[in-house]
Protein backbone atom coordinates (compact mmCIF):
# COMPACT_ATOMS: atom_id res chain seq x y z
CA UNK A 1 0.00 0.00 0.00
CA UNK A 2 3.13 2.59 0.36
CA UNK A 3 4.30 4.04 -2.21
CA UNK A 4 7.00 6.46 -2.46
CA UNK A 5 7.42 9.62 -4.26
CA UNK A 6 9.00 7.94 -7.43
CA UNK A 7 5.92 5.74 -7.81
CA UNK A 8 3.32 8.70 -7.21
CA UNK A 9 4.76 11.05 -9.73
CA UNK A 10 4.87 8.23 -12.38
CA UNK A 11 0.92 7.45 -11.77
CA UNK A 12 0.72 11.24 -12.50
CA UNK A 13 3.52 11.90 -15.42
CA UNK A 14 1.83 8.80 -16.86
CA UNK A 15 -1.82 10.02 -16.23
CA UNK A 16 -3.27 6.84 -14.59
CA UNK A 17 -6.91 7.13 -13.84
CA UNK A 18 -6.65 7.21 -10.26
CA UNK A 19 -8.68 8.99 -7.31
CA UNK A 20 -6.58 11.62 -5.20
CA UNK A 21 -7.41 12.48 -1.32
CA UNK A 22 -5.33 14.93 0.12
CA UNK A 23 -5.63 15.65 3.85
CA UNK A 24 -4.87 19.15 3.74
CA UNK A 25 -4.25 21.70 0.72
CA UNK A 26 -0.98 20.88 -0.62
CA UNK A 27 0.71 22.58 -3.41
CA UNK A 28 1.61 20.78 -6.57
CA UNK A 29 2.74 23.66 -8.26
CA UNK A 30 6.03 21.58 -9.30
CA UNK A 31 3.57 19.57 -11.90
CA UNK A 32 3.04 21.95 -15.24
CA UNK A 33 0.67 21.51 -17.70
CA UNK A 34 -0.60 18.69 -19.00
CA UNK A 35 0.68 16.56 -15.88
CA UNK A 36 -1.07 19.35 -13.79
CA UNK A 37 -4.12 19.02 -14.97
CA UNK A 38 -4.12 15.75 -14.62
CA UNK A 39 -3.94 16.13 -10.86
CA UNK A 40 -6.44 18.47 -10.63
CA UNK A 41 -8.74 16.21 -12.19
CA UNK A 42 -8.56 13.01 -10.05
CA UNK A 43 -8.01 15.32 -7.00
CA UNK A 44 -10.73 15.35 -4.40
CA UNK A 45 -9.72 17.49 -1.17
CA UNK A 46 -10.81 16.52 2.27
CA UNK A 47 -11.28 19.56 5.30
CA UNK A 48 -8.07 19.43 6.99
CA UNK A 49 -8.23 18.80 10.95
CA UNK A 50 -11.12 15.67 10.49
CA UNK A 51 -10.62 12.57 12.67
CA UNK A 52 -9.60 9.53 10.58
CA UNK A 53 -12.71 8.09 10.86
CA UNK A 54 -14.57 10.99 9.79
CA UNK A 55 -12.11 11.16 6.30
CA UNK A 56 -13.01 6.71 6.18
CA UNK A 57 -16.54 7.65 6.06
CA UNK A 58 -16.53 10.72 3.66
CA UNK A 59 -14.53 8.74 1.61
CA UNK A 60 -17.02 5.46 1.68
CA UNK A 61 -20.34 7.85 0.78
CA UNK A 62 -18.33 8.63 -2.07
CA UNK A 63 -19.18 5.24 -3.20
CA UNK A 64 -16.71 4.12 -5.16
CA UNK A 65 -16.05 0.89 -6.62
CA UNK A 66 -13.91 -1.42 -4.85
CA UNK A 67 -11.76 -1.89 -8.07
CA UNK A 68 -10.87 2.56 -7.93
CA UNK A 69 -7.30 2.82 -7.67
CA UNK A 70 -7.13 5.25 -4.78
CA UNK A 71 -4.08 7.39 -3.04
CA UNK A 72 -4.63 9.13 0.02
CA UNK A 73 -1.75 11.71 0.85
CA UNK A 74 -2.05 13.66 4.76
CA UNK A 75 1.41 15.55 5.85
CA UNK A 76 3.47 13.01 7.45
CA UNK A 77 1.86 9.39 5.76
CA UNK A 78 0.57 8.29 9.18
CA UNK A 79 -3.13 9.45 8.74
CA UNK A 80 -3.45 8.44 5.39
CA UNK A 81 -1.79 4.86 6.23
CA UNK A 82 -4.82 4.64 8.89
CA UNK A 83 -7.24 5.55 6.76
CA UNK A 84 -6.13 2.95 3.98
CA UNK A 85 -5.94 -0.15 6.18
CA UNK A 86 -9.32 0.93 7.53
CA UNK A 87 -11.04 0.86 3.79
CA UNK A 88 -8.99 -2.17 3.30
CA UNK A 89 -10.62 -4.13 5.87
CA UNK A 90 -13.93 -2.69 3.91
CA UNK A 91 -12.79 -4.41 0.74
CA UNK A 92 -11.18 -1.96 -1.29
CA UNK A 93 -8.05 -3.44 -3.38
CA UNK A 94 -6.16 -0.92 -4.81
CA UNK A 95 -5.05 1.40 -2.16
CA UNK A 96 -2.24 3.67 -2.04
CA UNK A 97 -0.74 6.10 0.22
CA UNK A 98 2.57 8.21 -0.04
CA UNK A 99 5.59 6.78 2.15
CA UNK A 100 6.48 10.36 4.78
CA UNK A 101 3.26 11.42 3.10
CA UNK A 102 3.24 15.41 1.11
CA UNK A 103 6.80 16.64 3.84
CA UNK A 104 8.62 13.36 1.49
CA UNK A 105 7.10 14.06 -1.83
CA UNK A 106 8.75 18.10 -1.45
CA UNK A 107 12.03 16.88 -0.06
CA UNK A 108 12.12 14.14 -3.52
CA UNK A 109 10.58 16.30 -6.12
């Protein structure tokens, strides 16, 4: 489930079709163009300062299929690594969230 900053920016560079949940609002002014919008597109944000549960639920109304390749990116990785194991255990499969979280994608890019 971690991935590293190599990883995320090919699933960007490469535009998977992927769903984005970022924790806070990060800037990702390093990505231009095409590659930037991109991002914006599969980028849903989430109201910073929510419990983990509360980000597990809003993320589960969503409704996506189980089958949605899905990255969750908070500050430091450890709320997003929460929040993936806990829609793991509700049966999602492809899960993703950045190793050091948005502090380790800065210090790579």
């Amino acid at each position: 489930m971690e991935i590293g900053f190599f990883q995320f920016d090919n699933l960007v560079r490469a535009r998977v079709p992927f769903r984005l949940f970022l924790f806070e609002d990060f800037d990702f002014s390093f990505y231009q163009g095409p590659d930037q919008k991109h991002l914006t597109s599969v980028t849903t944000q989430i109201q910073n300062k929510k419990s983990d549960q509360i980000i597990f639920e809003e993320i589960l109304e969503m409704e996506l299929s189980h089958e949605t390749p899905i990255v969750l990116i908070c500050r430091n990785g450890l709320n997003s690594g929460l929040v993936a194991e806990m829609l793991a255990e509700e049966g999602y499969l492809n899960l993703f969230f950045v190793e050091g979280g948005y502090q380790q994608l800065i210090r790579r890019q």
